[in-house]
Every structure is written in structure tokens, then in C-alpha cells.
PDB file of N, CA and C in Angstrom:
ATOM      1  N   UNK A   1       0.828  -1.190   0.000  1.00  0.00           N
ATOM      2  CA  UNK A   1       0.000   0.000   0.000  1.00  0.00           C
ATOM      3  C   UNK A   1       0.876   1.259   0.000  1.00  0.00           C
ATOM      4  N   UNK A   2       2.000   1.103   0.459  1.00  0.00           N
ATOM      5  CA  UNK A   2       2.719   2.309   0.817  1.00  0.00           C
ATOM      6  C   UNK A   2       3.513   3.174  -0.972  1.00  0.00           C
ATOM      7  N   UNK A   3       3.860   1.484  -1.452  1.00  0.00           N
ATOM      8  CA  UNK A   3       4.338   2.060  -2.796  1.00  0.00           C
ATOM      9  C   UNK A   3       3.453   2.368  -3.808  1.00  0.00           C
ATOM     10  N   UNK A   4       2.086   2.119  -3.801  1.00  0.00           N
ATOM     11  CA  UNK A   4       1.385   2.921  -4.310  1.00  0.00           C
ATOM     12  C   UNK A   4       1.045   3.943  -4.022  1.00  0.00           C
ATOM     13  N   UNK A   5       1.120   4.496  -2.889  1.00  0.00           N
ATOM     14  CA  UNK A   5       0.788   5.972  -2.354  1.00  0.00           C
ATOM     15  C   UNK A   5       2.137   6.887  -2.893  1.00  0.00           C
ATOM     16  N   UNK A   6       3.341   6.439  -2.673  1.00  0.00           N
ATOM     17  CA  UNK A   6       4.413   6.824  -3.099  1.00  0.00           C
ATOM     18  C   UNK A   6       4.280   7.155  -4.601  1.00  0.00           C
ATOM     19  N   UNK A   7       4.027   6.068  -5.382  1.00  0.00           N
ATOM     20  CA  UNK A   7       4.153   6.334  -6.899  1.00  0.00           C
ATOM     21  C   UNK A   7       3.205   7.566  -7.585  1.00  0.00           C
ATOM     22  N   UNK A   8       1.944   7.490  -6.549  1.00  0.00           N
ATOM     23  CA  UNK A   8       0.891   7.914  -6.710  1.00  0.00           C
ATOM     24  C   UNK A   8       1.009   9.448  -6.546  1.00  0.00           C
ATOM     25  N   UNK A   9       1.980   9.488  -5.286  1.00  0.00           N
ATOM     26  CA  UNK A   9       3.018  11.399  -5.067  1.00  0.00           C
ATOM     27  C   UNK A   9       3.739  11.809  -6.172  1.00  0.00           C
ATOM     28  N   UNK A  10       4.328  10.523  -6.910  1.00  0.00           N
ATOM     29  CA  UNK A  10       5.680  11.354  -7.532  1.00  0.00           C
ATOM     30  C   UNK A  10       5.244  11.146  -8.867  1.00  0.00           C
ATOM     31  N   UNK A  11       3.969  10.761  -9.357  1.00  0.00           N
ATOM     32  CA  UNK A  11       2.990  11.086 -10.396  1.00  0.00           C
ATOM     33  C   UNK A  11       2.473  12.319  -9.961  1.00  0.00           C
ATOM     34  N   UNK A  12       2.155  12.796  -9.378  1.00  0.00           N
ATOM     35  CA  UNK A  12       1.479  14.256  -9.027  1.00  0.00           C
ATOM     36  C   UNK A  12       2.759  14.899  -9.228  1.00  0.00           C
ATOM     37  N   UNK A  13       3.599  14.457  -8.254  1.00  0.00           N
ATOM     38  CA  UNK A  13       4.589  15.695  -8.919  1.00  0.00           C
ATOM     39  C   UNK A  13       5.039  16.337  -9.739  1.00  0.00           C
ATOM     40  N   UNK A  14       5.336  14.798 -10.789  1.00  0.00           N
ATOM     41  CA  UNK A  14       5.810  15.269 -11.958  1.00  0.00           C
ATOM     42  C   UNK A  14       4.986  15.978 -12.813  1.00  0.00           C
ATOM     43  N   UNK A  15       3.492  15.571 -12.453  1.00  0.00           N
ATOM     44  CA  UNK A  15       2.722  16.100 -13.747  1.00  0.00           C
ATOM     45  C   UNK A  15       2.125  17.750 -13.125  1.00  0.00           C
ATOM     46  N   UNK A  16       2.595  18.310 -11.970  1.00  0.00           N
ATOM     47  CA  UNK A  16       2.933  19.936 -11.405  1.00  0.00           C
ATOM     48  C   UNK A  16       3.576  20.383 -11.879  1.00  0.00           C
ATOM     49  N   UNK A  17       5.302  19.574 -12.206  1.00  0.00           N
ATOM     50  CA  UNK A  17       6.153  19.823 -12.569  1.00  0.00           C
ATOM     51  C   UNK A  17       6.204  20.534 -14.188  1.00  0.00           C
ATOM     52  N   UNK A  18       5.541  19.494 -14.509  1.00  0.00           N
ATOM     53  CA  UNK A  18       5.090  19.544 -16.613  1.00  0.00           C
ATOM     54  C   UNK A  18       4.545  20.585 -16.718  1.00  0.00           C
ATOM     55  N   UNK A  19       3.514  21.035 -15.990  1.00  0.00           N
ATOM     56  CA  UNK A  19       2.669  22.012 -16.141  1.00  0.00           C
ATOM     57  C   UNK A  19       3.124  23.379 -16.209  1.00  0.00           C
ATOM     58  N   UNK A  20       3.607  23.375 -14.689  1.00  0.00           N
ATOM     59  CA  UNK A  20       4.257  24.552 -14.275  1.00  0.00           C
ATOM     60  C   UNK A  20       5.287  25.125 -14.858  1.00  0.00           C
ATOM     61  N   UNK A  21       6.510  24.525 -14.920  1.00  0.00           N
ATOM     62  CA  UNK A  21       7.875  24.648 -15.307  1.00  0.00           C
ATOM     63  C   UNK A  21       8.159  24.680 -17.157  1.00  0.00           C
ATOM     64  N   UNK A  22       7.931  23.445 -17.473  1.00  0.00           N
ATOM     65  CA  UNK A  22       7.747  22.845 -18.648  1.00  0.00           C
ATOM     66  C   UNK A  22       7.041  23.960 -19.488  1.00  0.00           C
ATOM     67  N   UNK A  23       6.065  23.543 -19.551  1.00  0.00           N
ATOM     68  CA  UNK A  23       4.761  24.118 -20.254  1.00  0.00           C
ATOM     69  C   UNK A  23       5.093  25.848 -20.375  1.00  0.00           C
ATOM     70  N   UNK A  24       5.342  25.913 -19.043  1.00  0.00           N
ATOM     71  CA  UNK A  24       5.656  27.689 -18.600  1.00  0.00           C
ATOM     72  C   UNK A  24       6.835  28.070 -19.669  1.00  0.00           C
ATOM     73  N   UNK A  25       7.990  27.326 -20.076  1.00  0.00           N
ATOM     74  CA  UNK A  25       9.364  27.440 -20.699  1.00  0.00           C
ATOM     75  C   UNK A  25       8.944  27.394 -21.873  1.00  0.00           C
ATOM     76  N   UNK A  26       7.686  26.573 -22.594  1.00  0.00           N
ATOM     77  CA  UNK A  26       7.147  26.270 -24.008  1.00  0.00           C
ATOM     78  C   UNK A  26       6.900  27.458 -24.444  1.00  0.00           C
ATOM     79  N   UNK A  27       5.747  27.748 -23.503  1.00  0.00           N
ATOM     80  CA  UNK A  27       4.788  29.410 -23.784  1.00  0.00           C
ATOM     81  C   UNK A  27       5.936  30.740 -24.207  1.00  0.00           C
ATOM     82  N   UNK A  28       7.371  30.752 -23.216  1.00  0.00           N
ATOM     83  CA  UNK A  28       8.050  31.714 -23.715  1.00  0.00           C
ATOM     84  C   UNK A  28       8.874  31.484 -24.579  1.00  0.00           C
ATOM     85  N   UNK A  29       9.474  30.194 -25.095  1.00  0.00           N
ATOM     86  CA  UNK A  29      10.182  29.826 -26.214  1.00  0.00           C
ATOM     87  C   UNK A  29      10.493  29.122 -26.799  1.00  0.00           C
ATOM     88  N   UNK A  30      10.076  28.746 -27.783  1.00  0.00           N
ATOM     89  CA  UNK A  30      10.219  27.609 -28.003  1.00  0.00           C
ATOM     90  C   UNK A  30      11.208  26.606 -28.395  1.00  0.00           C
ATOM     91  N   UNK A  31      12.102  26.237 -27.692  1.00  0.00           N
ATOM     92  CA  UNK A  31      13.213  25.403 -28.106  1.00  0.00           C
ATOM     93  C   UNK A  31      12.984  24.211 -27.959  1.00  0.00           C
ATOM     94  N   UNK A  32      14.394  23.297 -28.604  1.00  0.00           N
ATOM     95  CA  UNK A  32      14.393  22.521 -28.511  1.00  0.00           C
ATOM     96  C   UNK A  32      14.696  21.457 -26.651  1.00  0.00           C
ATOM     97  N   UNK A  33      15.426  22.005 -26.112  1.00  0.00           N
ATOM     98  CA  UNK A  33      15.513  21.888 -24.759  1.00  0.00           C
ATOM     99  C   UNK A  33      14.542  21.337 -23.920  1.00  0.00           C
ATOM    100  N   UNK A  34      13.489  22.170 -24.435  1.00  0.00           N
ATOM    101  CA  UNK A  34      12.328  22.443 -23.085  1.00  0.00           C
ATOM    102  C   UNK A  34      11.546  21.314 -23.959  1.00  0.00           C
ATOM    103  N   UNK A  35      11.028  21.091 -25.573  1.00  0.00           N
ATOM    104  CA  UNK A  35      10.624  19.834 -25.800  1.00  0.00           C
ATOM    105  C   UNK A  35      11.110  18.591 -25.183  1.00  0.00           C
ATOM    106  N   UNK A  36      12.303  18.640 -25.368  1.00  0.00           N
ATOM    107  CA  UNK A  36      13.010  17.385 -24.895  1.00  0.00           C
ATOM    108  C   UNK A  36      12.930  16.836 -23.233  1.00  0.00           C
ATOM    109  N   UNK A  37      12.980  18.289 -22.374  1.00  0.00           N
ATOM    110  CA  UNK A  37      12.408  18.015 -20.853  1.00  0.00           C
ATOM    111  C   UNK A  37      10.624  17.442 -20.761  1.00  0.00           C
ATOM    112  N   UNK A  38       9.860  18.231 -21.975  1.00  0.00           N
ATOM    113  CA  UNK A  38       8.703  17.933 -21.777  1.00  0.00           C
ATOM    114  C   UNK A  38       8.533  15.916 -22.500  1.00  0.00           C
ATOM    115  N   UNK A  39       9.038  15.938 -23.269  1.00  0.00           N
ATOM    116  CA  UNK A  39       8.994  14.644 -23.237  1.00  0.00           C
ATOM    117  C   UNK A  39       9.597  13.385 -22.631  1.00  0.00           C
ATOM    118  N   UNK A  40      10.599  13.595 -21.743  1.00  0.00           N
ATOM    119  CA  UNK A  40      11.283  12.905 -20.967  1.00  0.00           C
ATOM    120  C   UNK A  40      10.482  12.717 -19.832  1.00  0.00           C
ATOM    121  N   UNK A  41       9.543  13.886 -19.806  1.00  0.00           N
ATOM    122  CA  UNK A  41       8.999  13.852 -18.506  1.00  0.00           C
ATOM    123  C   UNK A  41       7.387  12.859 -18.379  1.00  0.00           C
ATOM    124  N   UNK A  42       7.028  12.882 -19.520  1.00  0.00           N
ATOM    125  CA  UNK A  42       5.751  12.183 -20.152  1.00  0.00           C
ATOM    126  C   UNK A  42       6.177  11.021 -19.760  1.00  0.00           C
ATOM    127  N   UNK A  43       7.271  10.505 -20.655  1.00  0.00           N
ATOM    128  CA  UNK A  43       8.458   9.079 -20.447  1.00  0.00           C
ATOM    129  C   UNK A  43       8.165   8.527 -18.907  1.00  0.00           C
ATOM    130  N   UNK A  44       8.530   9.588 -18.164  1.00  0.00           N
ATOM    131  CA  UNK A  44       9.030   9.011 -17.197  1.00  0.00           C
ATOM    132  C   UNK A  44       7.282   8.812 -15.731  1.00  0.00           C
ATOM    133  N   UNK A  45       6.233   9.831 -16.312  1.00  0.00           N
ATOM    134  CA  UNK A  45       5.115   9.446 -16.077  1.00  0.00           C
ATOM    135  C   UNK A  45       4.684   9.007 -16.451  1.00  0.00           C
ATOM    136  N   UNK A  46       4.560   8.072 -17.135  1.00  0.00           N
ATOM    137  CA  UNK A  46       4.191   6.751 -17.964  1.00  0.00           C
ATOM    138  C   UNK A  46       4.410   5.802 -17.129  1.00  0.00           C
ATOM    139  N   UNK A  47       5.718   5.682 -16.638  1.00  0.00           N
ATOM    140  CA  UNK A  47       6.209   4.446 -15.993  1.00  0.00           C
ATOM    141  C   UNK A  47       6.242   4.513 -14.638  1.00  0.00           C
ATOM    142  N   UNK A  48       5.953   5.822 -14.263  1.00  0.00           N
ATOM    143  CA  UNK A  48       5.011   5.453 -12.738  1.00  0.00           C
ATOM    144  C   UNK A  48       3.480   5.316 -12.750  1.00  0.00           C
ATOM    145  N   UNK A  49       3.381   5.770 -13.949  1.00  0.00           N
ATOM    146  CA  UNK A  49       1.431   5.868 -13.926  1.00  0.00           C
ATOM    147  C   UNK A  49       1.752   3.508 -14.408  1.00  0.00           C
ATOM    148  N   UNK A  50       2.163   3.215 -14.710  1.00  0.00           N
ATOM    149  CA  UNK A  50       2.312   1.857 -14.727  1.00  0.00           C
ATOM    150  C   UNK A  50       2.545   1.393 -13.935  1.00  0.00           C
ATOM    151  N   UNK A  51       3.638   1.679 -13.205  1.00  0.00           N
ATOM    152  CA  UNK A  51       3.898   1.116 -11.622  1.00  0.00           C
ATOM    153  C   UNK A  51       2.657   1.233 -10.767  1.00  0.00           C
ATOM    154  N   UNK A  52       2.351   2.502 -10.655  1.00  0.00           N
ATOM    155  CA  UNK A  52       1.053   2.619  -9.613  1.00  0.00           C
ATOM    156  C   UNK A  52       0.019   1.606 -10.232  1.00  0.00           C
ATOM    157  N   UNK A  53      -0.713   1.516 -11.116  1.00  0.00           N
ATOM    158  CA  UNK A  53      -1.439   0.681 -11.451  1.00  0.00           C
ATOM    159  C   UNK A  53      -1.308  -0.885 -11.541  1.00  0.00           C
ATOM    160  N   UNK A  54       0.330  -1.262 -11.363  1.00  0.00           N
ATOM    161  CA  UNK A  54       0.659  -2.223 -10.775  1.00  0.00           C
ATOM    162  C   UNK A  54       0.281  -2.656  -9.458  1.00  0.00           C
ATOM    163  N   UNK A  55       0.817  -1.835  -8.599  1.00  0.00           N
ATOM    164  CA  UNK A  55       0.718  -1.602  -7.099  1.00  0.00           C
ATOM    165  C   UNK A  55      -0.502  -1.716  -6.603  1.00  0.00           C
ATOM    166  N   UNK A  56      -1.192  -0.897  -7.273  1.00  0.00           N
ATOM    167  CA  UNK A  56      -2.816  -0.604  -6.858  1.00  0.00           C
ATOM    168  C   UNK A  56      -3.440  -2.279  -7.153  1.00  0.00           C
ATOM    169  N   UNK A  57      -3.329  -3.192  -8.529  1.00  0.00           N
ATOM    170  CA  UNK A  57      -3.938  -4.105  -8.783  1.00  0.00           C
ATOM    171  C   UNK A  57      -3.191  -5.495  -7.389  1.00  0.00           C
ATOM    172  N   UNK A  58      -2.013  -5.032  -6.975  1.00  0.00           N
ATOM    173  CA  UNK A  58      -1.772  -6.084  -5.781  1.00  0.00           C
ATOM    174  C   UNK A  58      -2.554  -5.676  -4.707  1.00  0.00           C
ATOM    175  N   UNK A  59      -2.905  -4.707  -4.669  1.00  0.00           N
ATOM    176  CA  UNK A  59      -3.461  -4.505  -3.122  1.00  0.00           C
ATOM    177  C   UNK A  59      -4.752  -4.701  -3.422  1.00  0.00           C
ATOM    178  N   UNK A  60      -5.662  -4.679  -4.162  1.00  0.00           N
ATOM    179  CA  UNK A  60      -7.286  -5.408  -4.470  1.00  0.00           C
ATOM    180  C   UNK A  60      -6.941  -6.903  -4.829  1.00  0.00           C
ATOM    181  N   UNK A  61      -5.814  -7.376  -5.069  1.00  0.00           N
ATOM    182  CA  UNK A  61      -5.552  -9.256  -4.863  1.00  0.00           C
ATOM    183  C   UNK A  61      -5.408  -8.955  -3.561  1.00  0.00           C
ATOM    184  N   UNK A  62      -4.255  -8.503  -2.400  1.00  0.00           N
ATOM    185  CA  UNK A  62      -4.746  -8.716  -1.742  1.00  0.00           C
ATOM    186  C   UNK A  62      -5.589  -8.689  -0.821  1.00  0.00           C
ATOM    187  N   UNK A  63      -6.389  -7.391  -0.737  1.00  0.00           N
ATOM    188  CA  UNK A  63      -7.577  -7.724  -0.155  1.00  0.00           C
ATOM    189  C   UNK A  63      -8.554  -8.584  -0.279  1.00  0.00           C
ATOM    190  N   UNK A  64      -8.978  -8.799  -1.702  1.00  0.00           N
ATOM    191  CA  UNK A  64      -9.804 -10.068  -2.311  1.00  0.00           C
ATOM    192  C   UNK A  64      -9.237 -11.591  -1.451  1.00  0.00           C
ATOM    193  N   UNK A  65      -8.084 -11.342  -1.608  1.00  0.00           N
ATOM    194  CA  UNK A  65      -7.431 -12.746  -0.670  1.00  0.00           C
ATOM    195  C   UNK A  65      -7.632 -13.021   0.822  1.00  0.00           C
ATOM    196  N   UNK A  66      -7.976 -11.458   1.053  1.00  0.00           N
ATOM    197  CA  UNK A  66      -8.184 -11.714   2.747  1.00  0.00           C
ATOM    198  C   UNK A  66      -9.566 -11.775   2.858  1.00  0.00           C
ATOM    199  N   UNK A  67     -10.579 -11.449   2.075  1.00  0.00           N
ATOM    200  CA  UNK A  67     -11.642 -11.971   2.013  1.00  0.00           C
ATOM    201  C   UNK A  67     -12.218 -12.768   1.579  1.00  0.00           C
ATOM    202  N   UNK A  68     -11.884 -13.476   1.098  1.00  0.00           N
ATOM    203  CA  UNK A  68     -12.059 -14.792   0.653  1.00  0.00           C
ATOM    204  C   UNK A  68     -11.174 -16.136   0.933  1.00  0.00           C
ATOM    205  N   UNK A  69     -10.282 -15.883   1.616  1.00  0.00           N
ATOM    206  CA  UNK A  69      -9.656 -16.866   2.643  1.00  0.00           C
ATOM    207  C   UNK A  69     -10.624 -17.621   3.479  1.00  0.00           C
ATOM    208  N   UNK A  70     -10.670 -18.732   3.729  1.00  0.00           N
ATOM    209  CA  UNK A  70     -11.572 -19.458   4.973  1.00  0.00           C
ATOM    210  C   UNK A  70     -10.179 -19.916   6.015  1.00  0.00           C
TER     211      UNK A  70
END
């Protein structure tokens, strides 16, 4: 439970991060730089938005397991 709450933070973060920073650097110029941060950063929320949804699907096995245990 804990590493989904975790993954679940540093998905929020990053996608504050995109918004704020990123996005903010697009609006005033457009380089190549700030594409390359904005897509690294997609990259790399991808693969926590996967992890978490990993995480999340063990913890409904195991709850399902503790309820349905005899």
C-alpha cells in the first residue's frame, strides 16, 4: 500500500512539474531543450502511472485474498 501511495506522489509531482515549469518554458520559447524536458517527462510518467497501477492491482488481490480466505 505504501508504494502505491508513493508512486501515486511522484505522479502528481511530476505532472505539477510539466505544467508549471515545462509548459511555462514552451509558452516563452520555443526550443528545442524544453521539448526534450517535456517529453522525458511524459516518459518518465508513464512508468510510474504503470507502476502505480501495478501496485494498486496487488493490493485489491490482496484484499480479495483476505476476504475470501476461509
Amino acid at each position: 500500500m505504501f508504494l502505491t501511495l508513493l508512486y501515486l506522489v511522484i505522479v502528481i509531482v511530476i505532472v505539477f512539474y510539466l505544467k508549471r515549469i515545462v509548459l511555462g518554458e514552451l509558452r516563452k520559447e520555443k526550443n528545442k531543450q524544453s521539448f526534450a524536458y517535456l517529453y522525458i517527462g511524459f516518459a518518465v510518467t508513464i512508468v510510474f502511472v504503470g507502476l502505480f497501477v501495478n501496485q494498486l492491482t496487488h493490493v485489491f488481490i490482496d484484499l480479495t485474498d483476505v476476504f475470501y480466505r476461509k
